[in-house]
Protein backbone atom coordinates (compact mmCIF):
# COMPACT_ATOMS: atom_id res chain seq x y z
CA UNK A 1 102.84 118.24 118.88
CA UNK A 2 106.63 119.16 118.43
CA UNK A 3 109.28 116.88 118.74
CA UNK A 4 111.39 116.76 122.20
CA UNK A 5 113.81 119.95 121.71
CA UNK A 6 117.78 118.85 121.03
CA UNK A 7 120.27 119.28 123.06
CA UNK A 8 123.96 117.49 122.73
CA UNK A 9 123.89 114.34 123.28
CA UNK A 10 126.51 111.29 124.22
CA UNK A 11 128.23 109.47 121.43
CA UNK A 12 126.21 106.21 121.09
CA UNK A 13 129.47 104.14 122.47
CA UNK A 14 129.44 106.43 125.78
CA UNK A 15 125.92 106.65 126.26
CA UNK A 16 125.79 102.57 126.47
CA UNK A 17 128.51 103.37 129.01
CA UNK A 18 126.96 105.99 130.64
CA UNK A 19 124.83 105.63 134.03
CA UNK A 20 121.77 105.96 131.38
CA UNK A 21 122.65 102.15 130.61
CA UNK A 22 124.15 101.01 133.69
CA UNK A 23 120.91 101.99 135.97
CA UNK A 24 119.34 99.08 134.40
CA UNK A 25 116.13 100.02 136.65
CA UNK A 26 115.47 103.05 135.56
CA UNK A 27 115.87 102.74 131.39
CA UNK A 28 115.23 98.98 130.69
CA UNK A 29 111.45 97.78 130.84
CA UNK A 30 109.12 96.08 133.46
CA UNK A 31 109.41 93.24 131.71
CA UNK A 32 113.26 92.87 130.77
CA UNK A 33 114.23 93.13 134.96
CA UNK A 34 112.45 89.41 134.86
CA UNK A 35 114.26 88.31 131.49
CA UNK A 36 113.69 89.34 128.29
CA UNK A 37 110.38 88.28 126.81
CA UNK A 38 108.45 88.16 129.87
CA UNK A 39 105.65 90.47 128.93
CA UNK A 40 102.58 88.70 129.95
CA UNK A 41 101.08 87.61 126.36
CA UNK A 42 97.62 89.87 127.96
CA UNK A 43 99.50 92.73 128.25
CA UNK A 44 100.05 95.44 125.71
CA UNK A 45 103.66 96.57 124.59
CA UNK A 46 104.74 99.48 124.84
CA UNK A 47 106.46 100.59 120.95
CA UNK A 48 108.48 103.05 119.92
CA UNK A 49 109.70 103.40 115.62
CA UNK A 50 113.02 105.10 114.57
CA UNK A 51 112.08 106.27 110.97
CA UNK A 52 108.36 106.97 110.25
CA UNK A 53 108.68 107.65 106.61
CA UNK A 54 107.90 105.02 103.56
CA UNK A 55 108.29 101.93 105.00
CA UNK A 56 108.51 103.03 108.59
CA UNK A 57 104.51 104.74 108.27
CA UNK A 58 103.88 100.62 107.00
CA UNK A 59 105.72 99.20 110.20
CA UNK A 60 104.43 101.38 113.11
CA UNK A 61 100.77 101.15 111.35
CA UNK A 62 100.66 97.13 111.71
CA UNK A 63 101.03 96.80 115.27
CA UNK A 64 98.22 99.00 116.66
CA UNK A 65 97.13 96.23 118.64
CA UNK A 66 99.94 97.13 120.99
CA UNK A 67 100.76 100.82 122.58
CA UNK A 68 102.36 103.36 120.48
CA UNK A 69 104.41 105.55 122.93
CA UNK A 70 107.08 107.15 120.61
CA UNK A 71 108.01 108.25 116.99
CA UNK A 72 111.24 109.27 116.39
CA UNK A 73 112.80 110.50 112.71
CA UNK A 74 114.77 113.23 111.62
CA UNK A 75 112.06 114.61 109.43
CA UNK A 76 109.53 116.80 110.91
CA UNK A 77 107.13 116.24 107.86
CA UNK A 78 107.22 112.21 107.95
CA UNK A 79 106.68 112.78 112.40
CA UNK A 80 103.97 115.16 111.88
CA UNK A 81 102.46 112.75 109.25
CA UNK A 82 102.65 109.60 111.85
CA UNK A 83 101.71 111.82 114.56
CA UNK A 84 98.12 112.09 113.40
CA UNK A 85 97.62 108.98 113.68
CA UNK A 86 99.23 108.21 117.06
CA UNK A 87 98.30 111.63 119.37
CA UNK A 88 99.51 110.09 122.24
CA UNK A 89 103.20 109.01 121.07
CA UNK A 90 105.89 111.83 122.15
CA UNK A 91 107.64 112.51 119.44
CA UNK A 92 111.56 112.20 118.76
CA UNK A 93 114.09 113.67 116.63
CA UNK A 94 117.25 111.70 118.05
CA UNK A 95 116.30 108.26 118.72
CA UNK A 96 119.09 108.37 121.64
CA UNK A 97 117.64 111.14 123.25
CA UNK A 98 114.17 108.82 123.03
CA UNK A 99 116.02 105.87 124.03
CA UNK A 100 117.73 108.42 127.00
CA UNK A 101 114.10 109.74 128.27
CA UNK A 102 111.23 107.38 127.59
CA UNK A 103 111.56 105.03 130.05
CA UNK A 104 108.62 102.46 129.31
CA UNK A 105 109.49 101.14 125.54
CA UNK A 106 109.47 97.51 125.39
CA UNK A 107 110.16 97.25 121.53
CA UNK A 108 111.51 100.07 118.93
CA UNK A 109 110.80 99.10 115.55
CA UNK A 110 113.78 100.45 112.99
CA UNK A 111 113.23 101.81 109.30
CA UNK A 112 115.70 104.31 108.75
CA UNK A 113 117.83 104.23 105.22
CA UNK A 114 120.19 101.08 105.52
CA UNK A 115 123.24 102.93 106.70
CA UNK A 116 121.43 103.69 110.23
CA UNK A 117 120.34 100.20 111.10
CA UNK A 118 122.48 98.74 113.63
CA UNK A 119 123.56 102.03 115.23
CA UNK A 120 119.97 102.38 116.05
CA UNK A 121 118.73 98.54 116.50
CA UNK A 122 122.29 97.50 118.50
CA UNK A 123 121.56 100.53 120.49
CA UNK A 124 117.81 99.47 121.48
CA UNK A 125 119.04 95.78 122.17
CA UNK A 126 121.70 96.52 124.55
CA UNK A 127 119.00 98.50 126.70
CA UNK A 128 117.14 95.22 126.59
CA UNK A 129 114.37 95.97 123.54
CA UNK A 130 113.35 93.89 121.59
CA UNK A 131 113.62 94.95 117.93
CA UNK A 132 112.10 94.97 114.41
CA UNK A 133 114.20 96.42 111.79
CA UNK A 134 113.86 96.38 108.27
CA UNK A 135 116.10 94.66 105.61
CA UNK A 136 118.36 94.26 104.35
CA UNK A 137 119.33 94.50 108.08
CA UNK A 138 122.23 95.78 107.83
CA UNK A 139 124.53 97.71 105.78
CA UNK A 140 128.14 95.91 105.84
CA UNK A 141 128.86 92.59 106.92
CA UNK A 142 130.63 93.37 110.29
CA UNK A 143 127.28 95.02 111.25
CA UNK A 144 125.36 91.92 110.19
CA UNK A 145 127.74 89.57 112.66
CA UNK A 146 126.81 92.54 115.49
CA UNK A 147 123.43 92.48 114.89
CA UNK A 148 123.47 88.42 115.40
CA UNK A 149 125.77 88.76 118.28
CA UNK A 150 123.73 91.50 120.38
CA UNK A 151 120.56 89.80 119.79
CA UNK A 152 121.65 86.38 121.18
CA UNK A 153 123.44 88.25 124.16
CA UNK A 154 120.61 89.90 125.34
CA UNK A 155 118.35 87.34 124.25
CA UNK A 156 115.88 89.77 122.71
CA UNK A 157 112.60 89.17 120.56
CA UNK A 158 114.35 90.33 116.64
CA UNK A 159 112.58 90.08 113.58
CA UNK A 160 113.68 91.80 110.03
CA UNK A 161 111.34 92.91 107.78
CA UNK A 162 110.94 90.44 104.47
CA UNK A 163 107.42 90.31 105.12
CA UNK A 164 107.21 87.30 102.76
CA UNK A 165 108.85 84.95 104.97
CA UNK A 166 105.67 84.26 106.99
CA UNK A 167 103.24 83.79 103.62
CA UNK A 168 101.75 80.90 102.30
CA UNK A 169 104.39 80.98 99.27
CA UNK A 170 107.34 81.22 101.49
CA UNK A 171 106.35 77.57 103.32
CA UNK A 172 105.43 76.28 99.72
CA UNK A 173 108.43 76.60 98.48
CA UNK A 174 110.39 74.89 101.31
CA UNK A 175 108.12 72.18 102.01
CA UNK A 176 107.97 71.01 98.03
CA UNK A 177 111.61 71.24 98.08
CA UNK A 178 111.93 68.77 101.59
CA UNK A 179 109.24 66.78 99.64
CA UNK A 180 111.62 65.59 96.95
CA UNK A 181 109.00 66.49 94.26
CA UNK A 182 112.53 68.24 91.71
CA UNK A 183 115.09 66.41 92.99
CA UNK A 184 118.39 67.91 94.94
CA UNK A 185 118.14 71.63 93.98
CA UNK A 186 122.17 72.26 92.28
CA UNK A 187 120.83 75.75 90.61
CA UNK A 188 119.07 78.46 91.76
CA UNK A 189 118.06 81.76 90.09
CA UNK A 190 116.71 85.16 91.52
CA UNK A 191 116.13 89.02 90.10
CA UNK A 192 114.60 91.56 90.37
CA UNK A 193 113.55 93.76 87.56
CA UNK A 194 111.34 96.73 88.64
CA UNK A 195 113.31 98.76 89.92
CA UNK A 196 114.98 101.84 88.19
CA UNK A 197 112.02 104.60 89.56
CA UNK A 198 113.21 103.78 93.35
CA UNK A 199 116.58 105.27 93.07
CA UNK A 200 118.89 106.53 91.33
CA UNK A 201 122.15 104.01 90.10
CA UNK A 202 125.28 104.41 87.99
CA UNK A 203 125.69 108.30 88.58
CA UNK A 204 128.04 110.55 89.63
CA UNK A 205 127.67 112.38 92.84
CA UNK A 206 125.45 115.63 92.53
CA UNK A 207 127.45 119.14 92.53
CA UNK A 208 124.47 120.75 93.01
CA UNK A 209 123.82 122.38 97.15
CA UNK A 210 120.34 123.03 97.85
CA UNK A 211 119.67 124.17 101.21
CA UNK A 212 118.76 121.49 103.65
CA UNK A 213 114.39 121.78 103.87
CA UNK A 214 113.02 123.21 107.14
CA UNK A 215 112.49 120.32 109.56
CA UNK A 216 115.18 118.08 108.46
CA UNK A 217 117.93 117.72 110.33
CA UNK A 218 120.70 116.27 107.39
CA UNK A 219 123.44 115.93 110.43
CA UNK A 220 121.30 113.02 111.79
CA UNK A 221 120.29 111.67 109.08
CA UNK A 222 123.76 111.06 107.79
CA UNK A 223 124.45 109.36 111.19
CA UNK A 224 127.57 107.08 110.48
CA UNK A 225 127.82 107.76 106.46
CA UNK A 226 130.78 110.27 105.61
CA UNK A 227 129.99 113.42 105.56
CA UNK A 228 128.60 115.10 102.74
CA UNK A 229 126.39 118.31 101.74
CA UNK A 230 122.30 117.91 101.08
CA UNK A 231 120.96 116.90 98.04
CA UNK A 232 117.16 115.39 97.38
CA UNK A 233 118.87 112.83 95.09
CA UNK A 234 119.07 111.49 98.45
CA UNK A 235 116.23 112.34 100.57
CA UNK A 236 112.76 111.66 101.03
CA UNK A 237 113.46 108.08 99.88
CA UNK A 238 116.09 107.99 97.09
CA UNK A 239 118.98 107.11 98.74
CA UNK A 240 118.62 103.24 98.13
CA UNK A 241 121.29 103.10 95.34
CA UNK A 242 123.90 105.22 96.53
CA UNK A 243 126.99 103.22 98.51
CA UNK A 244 126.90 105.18 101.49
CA UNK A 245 123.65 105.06 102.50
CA UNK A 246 122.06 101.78 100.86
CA UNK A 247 122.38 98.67 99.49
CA UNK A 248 121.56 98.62 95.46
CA UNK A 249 118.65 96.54 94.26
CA UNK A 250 120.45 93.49 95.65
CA UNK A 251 120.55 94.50 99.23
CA UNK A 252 116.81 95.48 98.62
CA UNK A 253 115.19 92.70 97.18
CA UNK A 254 117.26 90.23 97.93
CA UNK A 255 116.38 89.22 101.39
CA UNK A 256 112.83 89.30 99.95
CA UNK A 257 113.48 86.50 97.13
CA UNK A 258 116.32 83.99 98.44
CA UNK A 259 114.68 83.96 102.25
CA UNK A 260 113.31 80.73 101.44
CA UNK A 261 115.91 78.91 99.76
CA UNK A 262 118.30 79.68 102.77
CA UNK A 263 115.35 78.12 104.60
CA UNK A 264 114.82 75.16 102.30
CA UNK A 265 118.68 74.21 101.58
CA UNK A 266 119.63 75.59 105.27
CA UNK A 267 122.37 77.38 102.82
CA UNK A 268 125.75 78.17 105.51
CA UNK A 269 128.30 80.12 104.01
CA UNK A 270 129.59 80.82 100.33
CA UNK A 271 132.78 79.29 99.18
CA UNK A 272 133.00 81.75 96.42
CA UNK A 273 131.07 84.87 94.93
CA UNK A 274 131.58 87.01 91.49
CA UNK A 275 129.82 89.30 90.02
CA UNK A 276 129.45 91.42 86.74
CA UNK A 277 127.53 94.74 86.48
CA UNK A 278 126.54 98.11 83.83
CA UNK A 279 129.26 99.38 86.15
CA UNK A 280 132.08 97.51 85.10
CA UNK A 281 133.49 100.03 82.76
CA UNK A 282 132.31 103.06 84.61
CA UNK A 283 134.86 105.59 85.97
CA UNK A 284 135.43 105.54 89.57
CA UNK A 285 133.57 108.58 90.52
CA UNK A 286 130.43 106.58 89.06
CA UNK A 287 131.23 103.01 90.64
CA UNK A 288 132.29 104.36 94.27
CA UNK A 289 129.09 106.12 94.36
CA UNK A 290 126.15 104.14 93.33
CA UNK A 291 124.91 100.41 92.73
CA UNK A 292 124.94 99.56 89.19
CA UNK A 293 121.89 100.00 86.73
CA UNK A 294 122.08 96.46 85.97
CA UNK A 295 123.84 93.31 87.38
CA UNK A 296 124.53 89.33 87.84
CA UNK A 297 125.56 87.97 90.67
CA UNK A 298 126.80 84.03 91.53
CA UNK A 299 127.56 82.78 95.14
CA UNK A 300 128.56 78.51 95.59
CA UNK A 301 127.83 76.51 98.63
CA UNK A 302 129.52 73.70 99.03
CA UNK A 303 128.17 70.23 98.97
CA UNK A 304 126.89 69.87 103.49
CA UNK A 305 124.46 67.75 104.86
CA UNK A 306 121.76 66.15 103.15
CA UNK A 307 122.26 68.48 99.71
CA UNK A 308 124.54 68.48 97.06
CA UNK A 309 126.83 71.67 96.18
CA UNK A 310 124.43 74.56 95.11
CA UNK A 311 124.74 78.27 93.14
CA UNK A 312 122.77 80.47 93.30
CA UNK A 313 122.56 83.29 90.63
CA UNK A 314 121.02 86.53 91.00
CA UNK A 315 119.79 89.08 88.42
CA UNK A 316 118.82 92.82 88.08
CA UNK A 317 118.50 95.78 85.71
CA UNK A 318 116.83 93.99 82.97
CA UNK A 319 119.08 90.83 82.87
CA UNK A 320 117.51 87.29 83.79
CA UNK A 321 118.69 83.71 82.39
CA UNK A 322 117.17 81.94 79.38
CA UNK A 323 113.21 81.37 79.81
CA UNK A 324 112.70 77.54 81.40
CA UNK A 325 111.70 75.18 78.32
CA UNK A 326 108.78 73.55 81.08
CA UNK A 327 107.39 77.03 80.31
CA UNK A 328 104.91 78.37 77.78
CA UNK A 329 106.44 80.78 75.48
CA UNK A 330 104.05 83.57 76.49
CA UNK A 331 104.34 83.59 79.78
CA UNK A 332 105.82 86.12 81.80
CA UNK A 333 109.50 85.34 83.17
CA UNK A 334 111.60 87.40 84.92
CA UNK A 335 109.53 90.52 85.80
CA UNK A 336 108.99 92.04 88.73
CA UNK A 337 110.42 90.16 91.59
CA UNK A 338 110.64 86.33 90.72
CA UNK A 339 112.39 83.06 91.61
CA UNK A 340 113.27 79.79 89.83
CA UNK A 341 114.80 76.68 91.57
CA UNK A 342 116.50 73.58 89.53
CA UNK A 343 116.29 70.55 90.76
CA UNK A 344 117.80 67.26 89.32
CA UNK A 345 114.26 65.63 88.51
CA UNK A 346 111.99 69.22 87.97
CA UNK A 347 111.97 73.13 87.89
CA UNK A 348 109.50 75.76 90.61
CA UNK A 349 108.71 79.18 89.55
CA UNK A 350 107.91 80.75 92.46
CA UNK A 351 106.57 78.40 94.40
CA UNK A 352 104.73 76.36 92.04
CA UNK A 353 106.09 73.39 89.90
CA UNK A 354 106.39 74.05 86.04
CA UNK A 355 104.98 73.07 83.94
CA UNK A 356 101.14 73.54 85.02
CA UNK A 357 100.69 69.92 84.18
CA UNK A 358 103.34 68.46 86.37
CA UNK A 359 102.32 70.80 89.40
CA UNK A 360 98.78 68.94 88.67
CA UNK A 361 99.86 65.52 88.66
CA UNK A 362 102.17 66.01 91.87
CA UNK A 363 99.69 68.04 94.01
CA UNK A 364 100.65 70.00 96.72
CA UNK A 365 103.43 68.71 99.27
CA UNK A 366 102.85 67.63 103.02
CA UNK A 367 101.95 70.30 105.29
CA UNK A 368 105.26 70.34 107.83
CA UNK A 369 105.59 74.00 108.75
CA UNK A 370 103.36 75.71 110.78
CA UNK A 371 101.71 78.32 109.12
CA UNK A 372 102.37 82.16 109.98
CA UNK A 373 100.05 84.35 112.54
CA UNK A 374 101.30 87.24 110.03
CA UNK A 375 105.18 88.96 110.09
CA UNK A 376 104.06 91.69 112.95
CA UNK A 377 102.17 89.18 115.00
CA UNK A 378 104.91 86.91 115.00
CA UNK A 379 107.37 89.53 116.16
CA UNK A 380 104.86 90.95 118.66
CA UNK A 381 104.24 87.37 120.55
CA UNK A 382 108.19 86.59 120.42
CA UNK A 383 108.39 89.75 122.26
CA UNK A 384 105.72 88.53 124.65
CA UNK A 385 107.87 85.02 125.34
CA UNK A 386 106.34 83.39 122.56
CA UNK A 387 108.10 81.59 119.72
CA UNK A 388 111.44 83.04 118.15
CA UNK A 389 109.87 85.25 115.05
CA UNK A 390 110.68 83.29 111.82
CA UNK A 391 113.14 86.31 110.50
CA UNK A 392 114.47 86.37 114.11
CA UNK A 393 118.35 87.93 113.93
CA UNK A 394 120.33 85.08 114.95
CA UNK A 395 118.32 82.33 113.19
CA UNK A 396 117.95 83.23 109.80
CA UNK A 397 118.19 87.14 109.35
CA UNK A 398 121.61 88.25 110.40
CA UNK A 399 123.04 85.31 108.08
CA UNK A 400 120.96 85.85 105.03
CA UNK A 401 121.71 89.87 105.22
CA UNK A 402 125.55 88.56 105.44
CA UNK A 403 125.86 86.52 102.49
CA UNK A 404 123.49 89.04 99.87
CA UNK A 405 125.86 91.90 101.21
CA UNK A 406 128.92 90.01 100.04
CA UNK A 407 127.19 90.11 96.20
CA UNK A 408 127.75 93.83 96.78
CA UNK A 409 131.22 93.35 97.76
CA UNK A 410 131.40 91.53 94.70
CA UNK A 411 130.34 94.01 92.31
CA UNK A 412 132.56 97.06 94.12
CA UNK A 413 135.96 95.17 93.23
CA UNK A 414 134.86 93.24 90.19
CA UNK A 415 136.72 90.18 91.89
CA UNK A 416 135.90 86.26 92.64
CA UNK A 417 136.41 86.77 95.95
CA UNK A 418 137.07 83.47 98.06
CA UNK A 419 134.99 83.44 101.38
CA UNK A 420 136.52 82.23 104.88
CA UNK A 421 132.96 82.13 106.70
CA UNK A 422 134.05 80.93 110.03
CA UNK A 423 136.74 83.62 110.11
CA UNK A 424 134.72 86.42 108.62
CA UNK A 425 137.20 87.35 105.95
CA UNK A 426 138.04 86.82 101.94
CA UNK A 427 141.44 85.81 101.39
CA UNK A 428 142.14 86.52 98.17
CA UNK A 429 141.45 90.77 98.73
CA UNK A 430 142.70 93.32 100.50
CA UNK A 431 140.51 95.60 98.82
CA UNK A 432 136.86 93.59 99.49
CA UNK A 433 137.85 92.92 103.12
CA UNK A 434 137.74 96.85 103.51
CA UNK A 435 134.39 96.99 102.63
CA UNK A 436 133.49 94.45 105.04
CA UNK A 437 133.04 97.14 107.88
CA UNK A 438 133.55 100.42 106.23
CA UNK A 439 134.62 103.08 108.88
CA UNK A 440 132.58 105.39 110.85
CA UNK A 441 132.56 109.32 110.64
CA UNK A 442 133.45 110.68 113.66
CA UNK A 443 131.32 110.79 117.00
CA UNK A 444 129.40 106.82 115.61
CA UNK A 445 130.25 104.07 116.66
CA UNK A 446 128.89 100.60 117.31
């Protein structure tokens, strides 16, 4: 099966405006003319997925229980891989051309590279979809406040995707935490440290021009990134460090690791955040290009209700904080993906207590969360007017994707950059509240 054949197509800003959006009848779904969420919970949704490849194939794959009518990326070879497994979906080069001529989606489910995330999922929400889109969320801050915004608007089932947030470990942590079992948690440490074969960080731009591979169409997939020729230093998959298109190991991981503790300390915003990086003495054709090879990163919350003032410290590249004393020498600390939390009377790794013996002693905490039907399920029955989906956009996902992206911020100007939260701006730096919302190449908009 081929994808639907282009043909020029609105601006995303005038197609919104168009009669395509205003005919609310004919584009929104069954379901939205009644209120968002109003799919019967016995009756299948209809999905669609912008970006099919790596994580996307992952997405689409874990909600068969529901109709798949649509697959839309700008690679024929990661549609033509998906398609096999859905026959039935049409398939989609230009998810606004999808969003122009399939008429019956009820959700869209968004894994494009970083850069293309709310163009695509602000797009869906203000046709009334409910959406699923991957983390970090977003790419800039502005886009993170949009994405919030839109979904509360249109009051639309959201859900990003840090699959952890509906595991056992996720409620662990917060519940030991709200048990008291360490104390008031000042100090809090996250990394991530397996990284470097993902992408490519700390380089120059390529020279090189290879010709674009059949099937791909580069225009799209640039989207609202500057322009800039082909290279497959970017694409299939590799475009995670570079500035214009993603979000360094940070932006990655990091809505994977500190979900909980935004949970557990109901964190608001950052007075303050710093940072220092392998990029620090790089030339600027290195540092305006790509995340750094290795980095630290420190944001402070202010004392608020019910907890004291906390900072939390991330790490990357190889770089983690002294090994906890509560821990055997041989153990492994600071691999992978990990997490410690300091509390005033005891120390978690992960989501256990150290050391071993004082986990023992304590036991586990009181059960006060419910536990998760699974990350998919939960976004699937929120969509069907069931509970808000535990990484929903406006409770939890649109914030957390705010205050990681400022670490990035961070490390671009090499400041301490003093954060006005209510009023969406540093004000100590020109330069960092430029990167806030970087601009737009021509014909994108949100």
């Amino acid at each position: 099966m081929k994808p639907e054949p282009s043909k020029p197509l609105l601006t995303r800003r005038a197609f919104i405006a168009s009669g395509a959006a205003i005919t609310a009848a004919s584009v929104v779904p069954r379901h939205v003319l009644g209120g968002p969420g109003q799919t019967p919970p016995s009756e299948k949704l209809n999905i669609a997925a912008v970006g099919v490849g790596g994580m996307g194939t992952g997405d689409i794959r874990s909600v068969t229980s529901e109709n798949v009518v649509a697959l839309c990326d700008v690679d024929e070879r990661a549609l033509q891989n998906n398609a096999k497994t859905f026959p039935k979906a049409r398939l989609f080069k230009d998810f606004r051309k999808m969003l122009e001529v399939q008429k019956d989606i009820d959700g869209v489910m968004v894994a494009t590279p970083d850069h293309n995330h709310a163009i695509v999922s602000i797009t869906a929400m203000k046709l009334g979809k409910h959406v699923h889109c991957q983390k970090p969320l977003t790419h800039s801050v502005f886009e993170a406040r949009e994405m919030a915004r839109v979904a509360r608007e249109m009051k639309v089932a959201t859900q990003m995707g840090n699959q952890g947030q509906a595991g056992e470990q996720a409620r662990l942590i917060c519940e030991t935490i709200w048990s008291g079992a360490i104390g008031k948690v000042r100090e809090v440490h996250a990394g991530s440290n397996r990284y470097p074969p993902i992408s490519p960080r700390g380089v120059r731009r390529p020279t090189e021009t290879p010709a674009v591979p059949a099937g791909l169409d580069w225009d799209l997939w640039l989207g609202p990134a500057p322009e800039r020729p082909y290279h497959p230093t970017y694409h299939p998959f590799s475009w995670r460090g570079w500035w214009d298109f993603g979000t360094g190991v940070l932006g990655d991981i990091g809505c994977h690791q500190l979900s909980p503790i935004f949970k557990a300390l109901r964190l608001g915003h950052p007075a303050w955040v710093e940072a220092s990086s392998s990029n620090h003495q790089c030339p600027p054709e290195i540092t305006r290009e790509t995340a750094p090879v290795s980095s630290i990163t420190r944001w402070f919350f202010p004392p608020d209700t019910g907890r004291d003032a906390v900072t939390i410290t991330w790490w990357d590249g190889g770089l983690k904080p002294p090994q906890p004393e509560e821990m055997d020498s041989d153990s492994e600390f600071g691999e992978n993906d990990w997490l410690l939390i300091v509390g005033d009377k005891g120390k978690m790794y992960g989501h256990v207590i150290i050391p071993n013996a004082r986990a023992r002693e304590i036991g586990p905490p009181p059960r006060v969360i419910n536990r998760s039907p699974g990350h998919y399920v939960e976004w699937v029955q929120a969509c069907k007017g069931g509970p808000a989906a535990g990484s929903n956009f406006v409770d939890h996902a649109a914030h957390l994707a705010e205050v990681i992206l400022l670490g990035n911020i961070a490390i671009r100007t090499k400041e301490k950059l003093l954060w006005d939260g209510p009023g969406g701006r540093f004000t100590n730096s020109a330069a960092a509240n430029q990167l806030l919302h970087p601009p737009y190449r021509s014909g994108w908009s949100l």
